[in-house]
N, C-alpha and C. Protein backbone atom coordinates (compact mmCIF):
# COMPACT_ATOMS: atom_id res chain seq x y z
N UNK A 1 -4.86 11.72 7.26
CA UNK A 1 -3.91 10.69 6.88
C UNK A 1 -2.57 11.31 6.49
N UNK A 2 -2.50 12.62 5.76
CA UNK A 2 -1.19 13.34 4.95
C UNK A 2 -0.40 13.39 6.71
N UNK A 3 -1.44 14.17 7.56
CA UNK A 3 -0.62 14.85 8.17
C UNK A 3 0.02 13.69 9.59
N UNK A 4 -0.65 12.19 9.83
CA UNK A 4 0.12 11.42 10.35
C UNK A 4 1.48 10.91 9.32
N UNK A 5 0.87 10.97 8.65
CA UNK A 5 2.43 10.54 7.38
C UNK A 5 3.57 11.46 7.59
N UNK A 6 3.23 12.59 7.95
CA UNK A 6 4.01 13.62 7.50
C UNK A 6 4.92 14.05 9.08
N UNK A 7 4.04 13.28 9.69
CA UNK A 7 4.91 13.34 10.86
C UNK A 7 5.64 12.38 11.15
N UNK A 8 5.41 11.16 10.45
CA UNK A 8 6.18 9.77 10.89
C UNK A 8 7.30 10.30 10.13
N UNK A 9 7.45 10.58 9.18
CA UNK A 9 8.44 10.92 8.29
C UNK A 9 9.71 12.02 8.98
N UNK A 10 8.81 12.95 9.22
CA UNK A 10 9.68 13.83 10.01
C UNK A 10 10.71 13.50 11.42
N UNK A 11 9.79 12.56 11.94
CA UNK A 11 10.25 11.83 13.39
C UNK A 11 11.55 11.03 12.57
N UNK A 12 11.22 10.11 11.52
CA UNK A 12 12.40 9.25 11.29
C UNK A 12 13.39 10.19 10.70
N UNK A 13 13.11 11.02 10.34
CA UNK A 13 14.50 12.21 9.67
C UNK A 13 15.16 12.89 11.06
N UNK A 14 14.60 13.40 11.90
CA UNK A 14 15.30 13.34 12.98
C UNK A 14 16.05 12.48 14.01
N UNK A 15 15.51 11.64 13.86
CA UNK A 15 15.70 10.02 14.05
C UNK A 15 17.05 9.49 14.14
N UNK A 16 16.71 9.68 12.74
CA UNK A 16 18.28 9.43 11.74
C UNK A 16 19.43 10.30 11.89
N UNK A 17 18.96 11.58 12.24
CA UNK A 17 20.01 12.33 12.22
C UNK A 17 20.84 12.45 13.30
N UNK A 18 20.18 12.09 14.62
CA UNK A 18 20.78 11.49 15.73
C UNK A 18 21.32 10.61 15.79
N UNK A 19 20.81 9.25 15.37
CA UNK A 19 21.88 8.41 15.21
C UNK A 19 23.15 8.23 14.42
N UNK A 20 22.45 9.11 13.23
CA UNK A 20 24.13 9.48 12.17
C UNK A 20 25.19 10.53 12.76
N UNK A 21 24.21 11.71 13.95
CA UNK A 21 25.06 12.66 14.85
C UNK A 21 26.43 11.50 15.77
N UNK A 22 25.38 10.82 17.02
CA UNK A 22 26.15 9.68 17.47
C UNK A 22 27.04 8.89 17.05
N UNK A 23 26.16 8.14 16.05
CA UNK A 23 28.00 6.89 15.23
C UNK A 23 29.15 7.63 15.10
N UNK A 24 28.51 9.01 14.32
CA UNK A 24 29.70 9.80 13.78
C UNK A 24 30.63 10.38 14.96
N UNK A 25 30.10 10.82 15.63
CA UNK A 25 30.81 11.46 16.89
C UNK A 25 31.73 10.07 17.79
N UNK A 26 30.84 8.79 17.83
CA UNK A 26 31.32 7.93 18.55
C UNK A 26 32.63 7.31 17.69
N UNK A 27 32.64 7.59 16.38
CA UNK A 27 33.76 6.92 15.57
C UNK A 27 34.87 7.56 15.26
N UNK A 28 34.63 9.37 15.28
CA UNK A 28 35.55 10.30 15.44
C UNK A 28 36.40 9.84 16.26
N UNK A 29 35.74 9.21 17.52
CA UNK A 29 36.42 9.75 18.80
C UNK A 29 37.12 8.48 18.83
N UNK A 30 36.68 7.14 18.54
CA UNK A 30 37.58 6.06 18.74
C UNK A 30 37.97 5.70 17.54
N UNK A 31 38.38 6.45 16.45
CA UNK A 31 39.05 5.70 15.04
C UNK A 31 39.59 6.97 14.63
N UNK A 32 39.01 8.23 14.71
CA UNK A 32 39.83 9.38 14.35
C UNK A 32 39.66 9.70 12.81
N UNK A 33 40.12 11.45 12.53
CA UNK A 33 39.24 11.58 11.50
C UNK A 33 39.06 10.99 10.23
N UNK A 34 40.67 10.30 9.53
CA UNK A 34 40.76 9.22 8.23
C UNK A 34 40.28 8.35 8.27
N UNK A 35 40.16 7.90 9.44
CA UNK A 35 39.06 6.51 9.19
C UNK A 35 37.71 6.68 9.35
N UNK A 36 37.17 7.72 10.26
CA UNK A 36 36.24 8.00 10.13
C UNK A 36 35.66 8.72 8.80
N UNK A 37 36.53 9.05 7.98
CA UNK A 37 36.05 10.06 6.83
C UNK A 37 35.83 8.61 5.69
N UNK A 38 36.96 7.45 5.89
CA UNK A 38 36.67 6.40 5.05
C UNK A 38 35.75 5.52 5.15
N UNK A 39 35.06 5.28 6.28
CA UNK A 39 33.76 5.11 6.97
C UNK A 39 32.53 5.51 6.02
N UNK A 40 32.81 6.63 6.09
CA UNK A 40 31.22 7.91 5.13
C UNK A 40 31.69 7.57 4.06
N UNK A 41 33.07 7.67 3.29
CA UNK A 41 32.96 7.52 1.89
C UNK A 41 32.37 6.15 1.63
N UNK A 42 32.83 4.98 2.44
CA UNK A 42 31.99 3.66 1.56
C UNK A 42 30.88 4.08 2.02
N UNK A 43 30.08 4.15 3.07
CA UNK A 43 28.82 4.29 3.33
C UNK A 43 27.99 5.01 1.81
N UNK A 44 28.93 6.18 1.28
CA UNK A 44 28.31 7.32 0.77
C UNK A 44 28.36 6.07 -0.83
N UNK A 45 29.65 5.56 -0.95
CA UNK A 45 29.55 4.78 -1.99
C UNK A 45 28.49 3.14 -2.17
N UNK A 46 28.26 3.14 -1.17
CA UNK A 46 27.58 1.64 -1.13
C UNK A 46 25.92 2.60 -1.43
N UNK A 47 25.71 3.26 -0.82
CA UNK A 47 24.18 4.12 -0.91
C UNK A 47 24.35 4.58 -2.11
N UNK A 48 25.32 4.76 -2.99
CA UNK A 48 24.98 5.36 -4.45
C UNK A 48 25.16 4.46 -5.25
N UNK A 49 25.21 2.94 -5.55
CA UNK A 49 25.41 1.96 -6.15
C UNK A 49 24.29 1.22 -5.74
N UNK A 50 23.61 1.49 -4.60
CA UNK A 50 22.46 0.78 -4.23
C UNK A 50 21.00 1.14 -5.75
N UNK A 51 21.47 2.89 -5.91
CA UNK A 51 20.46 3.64 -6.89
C UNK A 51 20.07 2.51 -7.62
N UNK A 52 20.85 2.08 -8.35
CA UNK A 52 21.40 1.09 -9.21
C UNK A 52 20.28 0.06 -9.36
N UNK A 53 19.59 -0.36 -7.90
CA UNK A 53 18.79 -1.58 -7.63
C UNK A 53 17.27 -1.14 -8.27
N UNK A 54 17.03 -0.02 -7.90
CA UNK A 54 15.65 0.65 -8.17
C UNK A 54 15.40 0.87 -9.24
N UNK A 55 13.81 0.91 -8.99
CA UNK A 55 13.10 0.59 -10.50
C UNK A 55 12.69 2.42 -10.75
N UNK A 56 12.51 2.54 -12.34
CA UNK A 56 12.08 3.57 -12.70
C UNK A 56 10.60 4.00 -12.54
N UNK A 57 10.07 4.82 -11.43
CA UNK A 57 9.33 5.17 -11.19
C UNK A 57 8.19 5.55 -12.18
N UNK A 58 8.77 6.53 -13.39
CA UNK A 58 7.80 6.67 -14.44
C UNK A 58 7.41 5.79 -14.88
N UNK A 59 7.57 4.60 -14.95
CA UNK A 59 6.95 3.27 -15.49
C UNK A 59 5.73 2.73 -14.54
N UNK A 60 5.83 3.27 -13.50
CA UNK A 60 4.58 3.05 -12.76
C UNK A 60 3.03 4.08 -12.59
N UNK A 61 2.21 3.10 -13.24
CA UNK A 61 1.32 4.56 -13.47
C UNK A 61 -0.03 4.04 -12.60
N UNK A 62 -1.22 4.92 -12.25
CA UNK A 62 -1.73 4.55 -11.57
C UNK A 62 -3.76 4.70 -12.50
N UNK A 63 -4.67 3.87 -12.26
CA UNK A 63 -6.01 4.30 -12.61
C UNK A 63 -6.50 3.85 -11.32
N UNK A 64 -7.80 5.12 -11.65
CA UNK A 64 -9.01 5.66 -10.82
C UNK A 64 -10.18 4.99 -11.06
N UNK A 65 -10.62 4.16 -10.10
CA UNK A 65 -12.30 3.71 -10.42
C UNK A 65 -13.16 4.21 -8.85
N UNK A 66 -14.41 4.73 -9.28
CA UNK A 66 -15.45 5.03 -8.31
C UNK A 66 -15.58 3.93 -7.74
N UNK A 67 -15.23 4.08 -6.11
CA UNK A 67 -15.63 2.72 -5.14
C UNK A 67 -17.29 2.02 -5.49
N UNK A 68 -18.18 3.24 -5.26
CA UNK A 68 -19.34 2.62 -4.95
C UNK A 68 -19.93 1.99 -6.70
N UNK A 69 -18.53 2.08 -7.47
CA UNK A 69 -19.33 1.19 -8.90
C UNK A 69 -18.08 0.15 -9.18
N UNK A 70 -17.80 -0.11 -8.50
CA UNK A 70 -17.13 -1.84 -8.51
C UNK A 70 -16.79 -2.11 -7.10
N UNK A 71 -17.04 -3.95 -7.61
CA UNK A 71 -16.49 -4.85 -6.56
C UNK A 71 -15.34 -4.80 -6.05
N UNK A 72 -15.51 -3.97 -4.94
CA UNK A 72 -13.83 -4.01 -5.03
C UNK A 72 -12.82 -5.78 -4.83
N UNK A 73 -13.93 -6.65 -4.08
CA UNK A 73 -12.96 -7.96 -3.81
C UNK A 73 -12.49 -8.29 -5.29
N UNK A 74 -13.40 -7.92 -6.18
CA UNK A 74 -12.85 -8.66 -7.57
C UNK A 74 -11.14 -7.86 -8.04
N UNK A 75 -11.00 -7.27 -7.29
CA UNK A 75 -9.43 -6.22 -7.93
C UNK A 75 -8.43 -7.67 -7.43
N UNK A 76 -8.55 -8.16 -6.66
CA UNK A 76 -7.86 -9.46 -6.44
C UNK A 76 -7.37 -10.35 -7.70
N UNK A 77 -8.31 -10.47 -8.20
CA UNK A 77 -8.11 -11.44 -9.56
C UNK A 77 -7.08 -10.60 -10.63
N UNK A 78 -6.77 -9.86 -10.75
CA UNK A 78 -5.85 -8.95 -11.10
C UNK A 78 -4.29 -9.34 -10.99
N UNK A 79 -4.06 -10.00 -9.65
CA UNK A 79 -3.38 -10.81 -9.47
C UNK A 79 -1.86 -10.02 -9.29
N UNK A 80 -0.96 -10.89 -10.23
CA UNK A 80 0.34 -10.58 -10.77
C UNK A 80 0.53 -9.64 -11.96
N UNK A 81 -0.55 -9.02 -12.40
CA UNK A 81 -0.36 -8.19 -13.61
C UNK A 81 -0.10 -6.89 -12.83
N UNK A 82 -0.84 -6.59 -12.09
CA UNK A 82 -0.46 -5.21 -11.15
C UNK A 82 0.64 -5.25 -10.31
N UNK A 83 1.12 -4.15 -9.94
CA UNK A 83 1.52 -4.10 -8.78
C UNK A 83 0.94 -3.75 -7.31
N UNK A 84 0.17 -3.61 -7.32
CA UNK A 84 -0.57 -3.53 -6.07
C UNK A 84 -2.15 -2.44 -6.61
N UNK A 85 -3.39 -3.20 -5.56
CA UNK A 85 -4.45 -1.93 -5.93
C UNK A 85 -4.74 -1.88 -4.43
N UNK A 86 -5.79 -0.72 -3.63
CA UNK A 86 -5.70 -0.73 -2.93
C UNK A 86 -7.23 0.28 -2.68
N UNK A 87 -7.75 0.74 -1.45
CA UNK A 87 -9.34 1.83 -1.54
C UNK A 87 -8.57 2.99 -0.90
N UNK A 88 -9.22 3.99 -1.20
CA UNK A 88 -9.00 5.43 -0.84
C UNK A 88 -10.39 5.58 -0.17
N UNK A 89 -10.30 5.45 0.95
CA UNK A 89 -11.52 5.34 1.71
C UNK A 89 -11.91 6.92 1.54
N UNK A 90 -11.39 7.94 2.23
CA UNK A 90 -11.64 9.28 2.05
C UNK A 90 -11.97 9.97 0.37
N UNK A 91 -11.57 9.71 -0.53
CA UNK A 91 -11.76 9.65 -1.57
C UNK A 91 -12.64 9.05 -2.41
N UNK A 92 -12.90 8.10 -1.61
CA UNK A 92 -13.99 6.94 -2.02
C UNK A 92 -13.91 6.40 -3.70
N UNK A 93 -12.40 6.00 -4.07
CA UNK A 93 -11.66 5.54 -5.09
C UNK A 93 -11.15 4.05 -4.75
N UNK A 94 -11.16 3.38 -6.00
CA UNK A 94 -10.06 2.03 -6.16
C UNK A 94 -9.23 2.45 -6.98
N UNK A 95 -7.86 2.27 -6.10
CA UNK A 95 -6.46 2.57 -7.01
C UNK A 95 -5.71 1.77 -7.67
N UNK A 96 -5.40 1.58 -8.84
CA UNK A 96 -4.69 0.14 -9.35
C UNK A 96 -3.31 0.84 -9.49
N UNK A 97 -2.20 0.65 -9.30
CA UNK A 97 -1.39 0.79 -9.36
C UNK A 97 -0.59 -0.55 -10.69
N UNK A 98 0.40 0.00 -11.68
CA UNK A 98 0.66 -0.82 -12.76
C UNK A 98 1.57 -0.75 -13.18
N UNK A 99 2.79 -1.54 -13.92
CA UNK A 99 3.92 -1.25 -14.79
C UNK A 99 3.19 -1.25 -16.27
N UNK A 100 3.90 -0.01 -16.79
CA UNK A 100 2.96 0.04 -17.75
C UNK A 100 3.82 -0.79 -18.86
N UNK A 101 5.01 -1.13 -18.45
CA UNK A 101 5.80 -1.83 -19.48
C UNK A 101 5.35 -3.22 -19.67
N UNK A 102 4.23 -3.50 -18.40
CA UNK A 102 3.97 -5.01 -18.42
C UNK A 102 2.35 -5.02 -18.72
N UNK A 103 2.02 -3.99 -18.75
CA UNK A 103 0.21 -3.55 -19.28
C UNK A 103 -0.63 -2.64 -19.05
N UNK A 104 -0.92 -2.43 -20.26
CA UNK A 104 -1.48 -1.18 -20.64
C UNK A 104 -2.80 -0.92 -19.61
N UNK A 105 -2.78 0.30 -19.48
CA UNK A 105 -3.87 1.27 -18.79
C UNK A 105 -5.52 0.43 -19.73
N UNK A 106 -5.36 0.62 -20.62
CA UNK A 106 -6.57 0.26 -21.23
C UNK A 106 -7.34 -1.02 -21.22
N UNK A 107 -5.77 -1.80 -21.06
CA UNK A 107 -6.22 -3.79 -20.60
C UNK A 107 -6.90 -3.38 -19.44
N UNK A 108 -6.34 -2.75 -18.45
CA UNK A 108 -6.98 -2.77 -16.75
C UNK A 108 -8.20 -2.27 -16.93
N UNK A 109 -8.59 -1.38 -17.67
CA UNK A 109 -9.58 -0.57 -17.68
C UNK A 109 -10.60 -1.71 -18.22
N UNK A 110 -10.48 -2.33 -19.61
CA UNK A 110 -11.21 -3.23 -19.93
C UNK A 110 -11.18 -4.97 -18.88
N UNK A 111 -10.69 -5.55 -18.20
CA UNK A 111 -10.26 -5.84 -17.45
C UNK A 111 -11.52 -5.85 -16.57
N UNK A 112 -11.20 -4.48 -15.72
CA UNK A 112 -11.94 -3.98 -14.72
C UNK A 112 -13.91 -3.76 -14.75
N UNK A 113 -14.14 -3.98 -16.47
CA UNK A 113 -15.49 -3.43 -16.78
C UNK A 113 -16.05 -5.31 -15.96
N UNK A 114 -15.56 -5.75 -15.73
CA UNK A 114 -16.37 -7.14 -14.98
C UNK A 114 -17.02 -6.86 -14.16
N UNK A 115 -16.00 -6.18 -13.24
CA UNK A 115 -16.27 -5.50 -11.88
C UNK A 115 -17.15 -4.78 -11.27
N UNK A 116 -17.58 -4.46 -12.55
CA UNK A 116 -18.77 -3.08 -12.16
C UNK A 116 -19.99 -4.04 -11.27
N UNK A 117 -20.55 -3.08 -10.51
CA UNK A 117 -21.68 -3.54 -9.67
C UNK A 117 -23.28 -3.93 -10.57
């Protein structure tokens, strides 16, 4: 699984860099270099004000439960308190993913004791 990830990733970074090679070359050539340089600066400014939108990652934390000792359909009822749970098939884990600003590791955990098989 890492290493299809790791290639999709790579493909779109090259990807990108062709098409940012192209625009750039194609805008050099028909707008010339001040406008093309004012081009990248908003670009560069609109992408660093975007930061702005995103959430703080450390606030997202994640717990571990053994697949084969809970239901996993019951992680559903979970609902809107999580942000997403999901199986680690290879791992043979249920992942809850959580803001911990909106609830504690320990609610999920107690929470989750329903679940058990």
């Amino acid at each position: 699984e890492k290493g299809k990830v790791l290639g999709q990733f790579t493909t779109f970074g090259y990807l990108g860099s062709f098409v940012g090679g192209v625009s750039g070359g194609l805008s050099y050539h028909h707008l010339g270099v001040s406008n093309t340089s004012l081009i990248i600066v908003a670009l560069g400014l609109i992408w660093g004000l975007s930061l702005f939108l995103l959430h703080n990652p450390s606030k997202q934390k994640n717990v571990y439960f053994p697949l084969d000792a809970y239901n996993e359909e019951q992680f559903e009822t979970l609902g809107d308190k999580i942000i997403e749970w999901y199986v680690n098939i290879s791992e043979e884990i249920i992942i809850v993913k959580y803001n911990s600003d909106h609830i504690s590791e320990e609610e999920i955990i107690r929470l989750a004791r329903n679940f058990r098989k």
